[in-house]
C-alpha atoms as a PDB file:
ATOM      1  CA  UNK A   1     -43.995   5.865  48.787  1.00  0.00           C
ATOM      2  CA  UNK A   2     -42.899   6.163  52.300  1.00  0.00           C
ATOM      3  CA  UNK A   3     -41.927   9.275  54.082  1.00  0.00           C
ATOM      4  CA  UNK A   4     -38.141   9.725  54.219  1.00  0.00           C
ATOM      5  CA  UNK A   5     -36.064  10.876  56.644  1.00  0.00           C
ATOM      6  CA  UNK A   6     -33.693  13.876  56.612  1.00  0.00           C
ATOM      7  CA  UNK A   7     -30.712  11.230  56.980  1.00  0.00           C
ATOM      8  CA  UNK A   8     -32.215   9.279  53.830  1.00  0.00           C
ATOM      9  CA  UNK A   9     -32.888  12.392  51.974  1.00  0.00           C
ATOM     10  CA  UNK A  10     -29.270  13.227  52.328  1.00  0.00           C
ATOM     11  CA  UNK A  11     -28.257   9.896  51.495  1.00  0.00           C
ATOM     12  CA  UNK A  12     -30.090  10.179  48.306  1.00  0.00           C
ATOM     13  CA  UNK A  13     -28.738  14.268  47.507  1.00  0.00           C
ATOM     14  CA  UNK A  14     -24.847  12.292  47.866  1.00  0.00           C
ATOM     15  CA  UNK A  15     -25.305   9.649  46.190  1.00  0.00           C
ATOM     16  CA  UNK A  16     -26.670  12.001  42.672  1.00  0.00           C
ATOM     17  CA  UNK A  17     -23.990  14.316  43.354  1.00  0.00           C
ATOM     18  CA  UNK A  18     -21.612  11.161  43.435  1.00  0.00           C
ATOM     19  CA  UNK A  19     -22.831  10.184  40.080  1.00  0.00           C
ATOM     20  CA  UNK A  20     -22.451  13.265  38.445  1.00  0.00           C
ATOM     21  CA  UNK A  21     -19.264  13.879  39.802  1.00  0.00           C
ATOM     22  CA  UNK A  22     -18.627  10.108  38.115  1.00  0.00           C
ATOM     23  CA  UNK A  23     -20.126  11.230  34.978  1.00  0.00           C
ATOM     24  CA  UNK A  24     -18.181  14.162  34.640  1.00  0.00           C
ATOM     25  CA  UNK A  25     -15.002  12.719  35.355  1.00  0.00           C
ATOM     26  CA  UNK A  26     -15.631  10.102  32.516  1.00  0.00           C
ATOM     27  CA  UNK A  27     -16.580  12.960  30.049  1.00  0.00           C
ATOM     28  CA  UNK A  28     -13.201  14.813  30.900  1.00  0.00           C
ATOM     29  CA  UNK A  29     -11.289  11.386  30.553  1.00  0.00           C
ATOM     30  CA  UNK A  30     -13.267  11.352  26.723  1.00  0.00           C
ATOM     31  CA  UNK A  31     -12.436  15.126  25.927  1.00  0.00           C
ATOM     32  CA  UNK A  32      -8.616  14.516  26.845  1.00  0.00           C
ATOM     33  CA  UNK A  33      -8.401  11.212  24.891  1.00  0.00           C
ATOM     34  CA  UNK A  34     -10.231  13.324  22.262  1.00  0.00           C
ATOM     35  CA  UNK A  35      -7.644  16.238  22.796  1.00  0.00           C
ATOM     36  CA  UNK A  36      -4.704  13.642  22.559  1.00  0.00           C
ATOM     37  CA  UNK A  37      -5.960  11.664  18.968  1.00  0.00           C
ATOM     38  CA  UNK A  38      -6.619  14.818  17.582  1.00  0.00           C
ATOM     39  CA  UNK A  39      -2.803  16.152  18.304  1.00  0.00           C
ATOM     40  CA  UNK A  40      -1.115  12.344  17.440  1.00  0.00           C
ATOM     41  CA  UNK A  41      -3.344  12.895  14.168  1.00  0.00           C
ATOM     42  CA  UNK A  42      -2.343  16.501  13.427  1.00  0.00           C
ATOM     43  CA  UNK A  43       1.768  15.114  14.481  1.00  0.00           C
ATOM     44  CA  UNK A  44       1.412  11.912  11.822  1.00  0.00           C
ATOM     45  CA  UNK A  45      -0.107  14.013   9.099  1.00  0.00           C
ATOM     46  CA  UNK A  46       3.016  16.233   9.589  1.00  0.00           C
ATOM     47  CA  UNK A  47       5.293  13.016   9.675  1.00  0.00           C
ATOM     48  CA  UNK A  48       3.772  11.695   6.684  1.00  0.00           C
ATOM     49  CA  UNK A  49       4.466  14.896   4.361  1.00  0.00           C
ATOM     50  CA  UNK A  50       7.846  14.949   6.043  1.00  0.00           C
ATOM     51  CA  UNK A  51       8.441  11.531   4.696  1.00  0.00           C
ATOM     52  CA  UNK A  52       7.255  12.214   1.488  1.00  0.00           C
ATOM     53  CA  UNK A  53       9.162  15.130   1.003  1.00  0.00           C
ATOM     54  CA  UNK A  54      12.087  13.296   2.138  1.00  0.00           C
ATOM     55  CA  UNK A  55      11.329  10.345  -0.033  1.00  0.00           C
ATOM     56  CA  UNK A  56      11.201  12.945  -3.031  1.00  0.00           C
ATOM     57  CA  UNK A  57      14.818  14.470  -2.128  1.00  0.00           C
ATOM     58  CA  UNK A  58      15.991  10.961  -1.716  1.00  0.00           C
ATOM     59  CA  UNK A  59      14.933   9.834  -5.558  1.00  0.00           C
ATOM     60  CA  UNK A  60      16.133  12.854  -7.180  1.00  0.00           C
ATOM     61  CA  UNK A  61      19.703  12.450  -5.690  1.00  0.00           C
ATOM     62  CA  UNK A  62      20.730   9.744  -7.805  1.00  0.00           C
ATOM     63  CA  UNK A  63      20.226  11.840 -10.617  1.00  0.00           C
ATOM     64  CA  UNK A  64      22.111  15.016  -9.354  1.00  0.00           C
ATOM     65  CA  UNK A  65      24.919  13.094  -8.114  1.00  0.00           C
ATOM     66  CA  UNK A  66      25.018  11.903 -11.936  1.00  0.00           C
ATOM     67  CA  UNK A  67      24.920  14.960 -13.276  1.00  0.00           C
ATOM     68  CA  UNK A  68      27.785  16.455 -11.152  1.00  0.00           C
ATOM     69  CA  UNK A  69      30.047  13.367 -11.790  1.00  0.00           C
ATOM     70  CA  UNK A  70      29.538  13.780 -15.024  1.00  0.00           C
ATOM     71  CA  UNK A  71      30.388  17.806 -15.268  1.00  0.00           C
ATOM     72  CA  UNK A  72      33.285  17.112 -13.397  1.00  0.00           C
ATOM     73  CA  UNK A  73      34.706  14.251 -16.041  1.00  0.00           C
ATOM     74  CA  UNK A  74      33.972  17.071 -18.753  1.00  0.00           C
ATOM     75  CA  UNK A  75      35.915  19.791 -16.434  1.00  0.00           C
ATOM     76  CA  UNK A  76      38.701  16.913 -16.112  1.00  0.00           C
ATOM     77  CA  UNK A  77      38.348  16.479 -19.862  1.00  0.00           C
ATOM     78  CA  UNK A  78      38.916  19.579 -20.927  1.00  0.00           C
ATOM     79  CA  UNK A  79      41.600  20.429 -19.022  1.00  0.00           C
ATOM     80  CA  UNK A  80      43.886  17.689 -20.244  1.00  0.00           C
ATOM     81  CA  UNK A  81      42.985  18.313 -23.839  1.00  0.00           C
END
């Protein structure tokens, strides 16, 4: 191994500090995308029970409109009798 100079020996210091300053940046870049799937997972689990609760109010309406036509047309009914 040869003797390096001060200039080389600087060289070398940058360049690492280059390279971690790369490798950090690339870890922050994971820990946001990591940040950001974590929230867009939490936001469609919320969207999914929102649609199934929705879905739930949407089957049963069938069934109450029904029920109100038909205690109206009794109301109706016994009124005119």
């Amino acid at each position: 191994m040869a003797i390096q100079s001060p200039q080389e020996l600087l060289i070398h210091k940058l360049q690492a500090i280059q390279d971690a300053e790369n490798q950090a940046s690339q870890a922050i870049e994971r820990l946001i995308s990591e940040v950001e799937n974590e929230e867009l997972r939490d936001l469609n689990d919320a969207l999914e029970l929102q649609v199934t609760e929705l879905k739930n109010v949407v089957d049963k309406q069938p069934a109450e409109v029904e029920e109100k036509l038909r205690l109206e047309m009794e109301r109706i009914m016994k009124r005119n009798i």
